[in-house]
PDB file of N, CA and C in Angstrom:
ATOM      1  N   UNK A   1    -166.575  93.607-133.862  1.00  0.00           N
ATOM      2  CA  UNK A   1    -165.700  94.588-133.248  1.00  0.00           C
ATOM      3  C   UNK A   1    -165.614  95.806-134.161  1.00  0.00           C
ATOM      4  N   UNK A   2    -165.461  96.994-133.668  1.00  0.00           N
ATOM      5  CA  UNK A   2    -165.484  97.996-133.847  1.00  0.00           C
ATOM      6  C   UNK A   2    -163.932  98.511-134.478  1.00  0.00           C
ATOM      7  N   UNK A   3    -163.773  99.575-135.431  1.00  0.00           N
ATOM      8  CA  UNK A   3    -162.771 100.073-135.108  1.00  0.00           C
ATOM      9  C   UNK A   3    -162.294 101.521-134.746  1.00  0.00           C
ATOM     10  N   UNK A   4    -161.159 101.992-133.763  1.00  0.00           N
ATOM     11  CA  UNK A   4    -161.236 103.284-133.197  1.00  0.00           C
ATOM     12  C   UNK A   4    -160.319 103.542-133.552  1.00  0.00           C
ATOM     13  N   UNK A   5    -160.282 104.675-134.311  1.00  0.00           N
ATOM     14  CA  UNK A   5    -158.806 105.372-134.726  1.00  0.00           C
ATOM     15  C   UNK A   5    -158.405 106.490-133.656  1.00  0.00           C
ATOM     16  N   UNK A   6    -156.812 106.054-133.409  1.00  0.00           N
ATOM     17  CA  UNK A   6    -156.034 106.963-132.620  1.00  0.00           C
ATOM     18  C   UNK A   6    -154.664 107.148-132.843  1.00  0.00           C
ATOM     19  N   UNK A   7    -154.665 108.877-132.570  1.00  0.00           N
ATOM     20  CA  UNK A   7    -153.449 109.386-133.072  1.00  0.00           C
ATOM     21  C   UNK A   7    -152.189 108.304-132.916  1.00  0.00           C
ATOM     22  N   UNK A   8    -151.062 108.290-133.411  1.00  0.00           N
ATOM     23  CA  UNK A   8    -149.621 107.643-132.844  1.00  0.00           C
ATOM     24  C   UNK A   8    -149.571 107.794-131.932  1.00  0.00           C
ATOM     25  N   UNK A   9    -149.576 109.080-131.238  1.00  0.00           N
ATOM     26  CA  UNK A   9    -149.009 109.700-130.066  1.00  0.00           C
ATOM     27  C   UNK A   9    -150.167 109.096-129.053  1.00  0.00           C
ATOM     28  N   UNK A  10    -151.501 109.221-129.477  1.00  0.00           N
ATOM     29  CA  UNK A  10    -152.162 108.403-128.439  1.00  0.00           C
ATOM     30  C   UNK A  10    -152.087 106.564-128.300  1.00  0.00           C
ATOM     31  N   UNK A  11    -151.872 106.432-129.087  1.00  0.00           N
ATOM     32  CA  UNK A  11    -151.766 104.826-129.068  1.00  0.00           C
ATOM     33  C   UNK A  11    -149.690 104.238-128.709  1.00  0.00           C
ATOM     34  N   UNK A  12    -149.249 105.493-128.835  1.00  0.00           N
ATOM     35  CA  UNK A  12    -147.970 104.868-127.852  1.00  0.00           C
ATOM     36  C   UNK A  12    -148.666 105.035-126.100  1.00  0.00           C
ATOM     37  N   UNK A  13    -149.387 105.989-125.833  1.00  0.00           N
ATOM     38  CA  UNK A  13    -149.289 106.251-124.293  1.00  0.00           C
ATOM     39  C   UNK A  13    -149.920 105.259-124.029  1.00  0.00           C
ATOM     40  N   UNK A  14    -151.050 105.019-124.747  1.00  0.00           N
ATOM     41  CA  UNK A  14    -152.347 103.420-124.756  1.00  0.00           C
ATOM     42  C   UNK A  14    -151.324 102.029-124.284  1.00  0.00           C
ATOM     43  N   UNK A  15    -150.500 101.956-124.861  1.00  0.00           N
ATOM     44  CA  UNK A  15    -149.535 100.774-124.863  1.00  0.00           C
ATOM     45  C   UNK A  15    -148.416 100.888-123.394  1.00  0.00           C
ATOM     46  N   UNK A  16    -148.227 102.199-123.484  1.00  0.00           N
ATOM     47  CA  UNK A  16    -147.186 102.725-122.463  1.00  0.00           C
ATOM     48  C   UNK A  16    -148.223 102.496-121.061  1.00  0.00           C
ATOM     49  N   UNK A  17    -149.251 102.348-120.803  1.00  0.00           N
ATOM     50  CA  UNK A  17    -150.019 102.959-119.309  1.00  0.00           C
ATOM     51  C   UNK A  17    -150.585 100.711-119.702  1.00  0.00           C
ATOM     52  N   UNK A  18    -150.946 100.371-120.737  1.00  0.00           N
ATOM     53  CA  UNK A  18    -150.747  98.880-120.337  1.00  0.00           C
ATOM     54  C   UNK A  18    -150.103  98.151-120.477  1.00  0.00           C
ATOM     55  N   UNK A  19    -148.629  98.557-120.543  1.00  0.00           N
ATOM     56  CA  UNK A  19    -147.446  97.926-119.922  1.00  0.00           C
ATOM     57  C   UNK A  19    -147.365  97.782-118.721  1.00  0.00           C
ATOM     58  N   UNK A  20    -147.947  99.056-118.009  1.00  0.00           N
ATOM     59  CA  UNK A  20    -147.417  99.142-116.446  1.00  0.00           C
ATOM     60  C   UNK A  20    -148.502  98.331-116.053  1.00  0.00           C
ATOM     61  N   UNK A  21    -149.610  98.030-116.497  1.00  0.00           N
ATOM     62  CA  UNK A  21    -150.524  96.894-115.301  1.00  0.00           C
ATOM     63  C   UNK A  21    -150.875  95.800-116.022  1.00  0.00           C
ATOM     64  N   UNK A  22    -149.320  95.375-117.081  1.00  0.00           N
ATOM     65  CA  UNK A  22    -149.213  93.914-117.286  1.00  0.00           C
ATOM     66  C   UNK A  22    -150.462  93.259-118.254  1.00  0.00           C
ATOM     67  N   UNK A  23    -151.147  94.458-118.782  1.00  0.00           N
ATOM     68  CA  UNK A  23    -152.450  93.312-119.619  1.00  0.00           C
ATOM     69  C   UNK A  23    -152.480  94.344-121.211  1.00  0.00           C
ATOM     70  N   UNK A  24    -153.192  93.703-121.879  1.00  0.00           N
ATOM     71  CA  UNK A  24    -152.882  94.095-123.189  1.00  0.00           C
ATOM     72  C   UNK A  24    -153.715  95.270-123.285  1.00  0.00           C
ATOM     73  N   UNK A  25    -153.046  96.256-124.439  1.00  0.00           N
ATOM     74  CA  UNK A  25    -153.935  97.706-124.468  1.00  0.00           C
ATOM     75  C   UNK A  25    -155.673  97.485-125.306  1.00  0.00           C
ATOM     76  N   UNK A  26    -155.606  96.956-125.599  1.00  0.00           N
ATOM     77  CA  UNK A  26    -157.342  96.347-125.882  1.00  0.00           C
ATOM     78  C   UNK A  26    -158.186  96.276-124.409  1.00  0.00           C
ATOM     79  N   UNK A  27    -157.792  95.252-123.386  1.00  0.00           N
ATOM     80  CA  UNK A  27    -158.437  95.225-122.039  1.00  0.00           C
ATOM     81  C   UNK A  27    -158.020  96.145-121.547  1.00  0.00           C
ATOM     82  N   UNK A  28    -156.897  97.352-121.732  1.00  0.00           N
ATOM     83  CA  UNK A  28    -157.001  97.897-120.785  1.00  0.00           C
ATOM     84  C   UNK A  28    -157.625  99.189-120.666  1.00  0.00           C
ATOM     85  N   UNK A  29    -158.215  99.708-122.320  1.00  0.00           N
ATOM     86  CA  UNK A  29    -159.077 100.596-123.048  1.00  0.00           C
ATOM     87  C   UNK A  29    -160.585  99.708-122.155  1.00  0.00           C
ATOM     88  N   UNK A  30    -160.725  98.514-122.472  1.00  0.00           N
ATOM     89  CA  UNK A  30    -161.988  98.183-121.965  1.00  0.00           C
ATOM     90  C   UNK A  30    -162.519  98.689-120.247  1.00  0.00           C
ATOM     91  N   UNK A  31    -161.296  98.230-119.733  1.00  0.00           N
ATOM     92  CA  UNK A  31    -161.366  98.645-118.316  1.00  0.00           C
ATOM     93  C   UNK A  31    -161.783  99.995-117.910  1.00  0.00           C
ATOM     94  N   UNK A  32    -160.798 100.777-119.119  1.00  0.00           N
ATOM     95  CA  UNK A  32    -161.026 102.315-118.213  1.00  0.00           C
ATOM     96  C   UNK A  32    -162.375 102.873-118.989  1.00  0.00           C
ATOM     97  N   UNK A  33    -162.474 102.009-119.432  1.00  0.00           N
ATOM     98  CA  UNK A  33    -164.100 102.214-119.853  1.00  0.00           C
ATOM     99  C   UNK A  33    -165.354 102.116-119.756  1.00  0.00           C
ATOM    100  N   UNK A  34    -165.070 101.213-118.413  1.00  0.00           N
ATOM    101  CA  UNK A  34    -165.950 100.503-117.898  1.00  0.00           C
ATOM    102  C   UNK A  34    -166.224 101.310-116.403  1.00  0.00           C
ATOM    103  N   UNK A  35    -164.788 101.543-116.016  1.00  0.00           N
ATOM    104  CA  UNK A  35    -164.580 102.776-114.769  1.00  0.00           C
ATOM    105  C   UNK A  35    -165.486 104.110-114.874  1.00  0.00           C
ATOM    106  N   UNK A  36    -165.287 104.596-116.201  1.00  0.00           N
ATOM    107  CA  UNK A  36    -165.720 105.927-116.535  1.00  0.00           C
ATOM    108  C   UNK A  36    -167.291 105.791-116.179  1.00  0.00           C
ATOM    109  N   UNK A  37    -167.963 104.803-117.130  1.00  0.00           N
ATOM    110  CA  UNK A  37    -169.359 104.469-117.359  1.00  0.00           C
ATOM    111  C   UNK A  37    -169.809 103.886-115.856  1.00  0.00           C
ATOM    112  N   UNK A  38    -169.648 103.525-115.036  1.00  0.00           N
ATOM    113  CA  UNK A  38    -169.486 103.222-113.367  1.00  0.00           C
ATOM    114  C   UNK A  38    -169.597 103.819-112.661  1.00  0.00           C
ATOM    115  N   UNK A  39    -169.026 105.295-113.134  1.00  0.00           N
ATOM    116  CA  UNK A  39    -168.908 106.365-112.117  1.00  0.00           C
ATOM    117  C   UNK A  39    -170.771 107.060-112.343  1.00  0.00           C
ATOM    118  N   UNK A  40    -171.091 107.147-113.495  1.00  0.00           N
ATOM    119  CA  UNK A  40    -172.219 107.919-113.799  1.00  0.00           C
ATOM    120  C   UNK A  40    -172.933 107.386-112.263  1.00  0.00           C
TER     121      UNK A  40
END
């Protein structure tokens, strides 16, 4: 595993946006990452 550094301010909203769909901010960085790369 990798590591990604992010501001405070970004890693409260990281936590704040996977609160709201209940899964931890690790999967939920994976997810929208997977969305992005999907769209190409």
């Amino acid at each position: 595993m990798n590591t990604i550094k992010l501001s405070a301010v970004h890693y409260q909203m990281l936590l704040e946006l996977s609160k709201k769909k209940h899964i931890k901010p690790l999967d939920y960085l994976e997810e929208l990452i997977q969305e992005v790369f999907n769209r190409k």
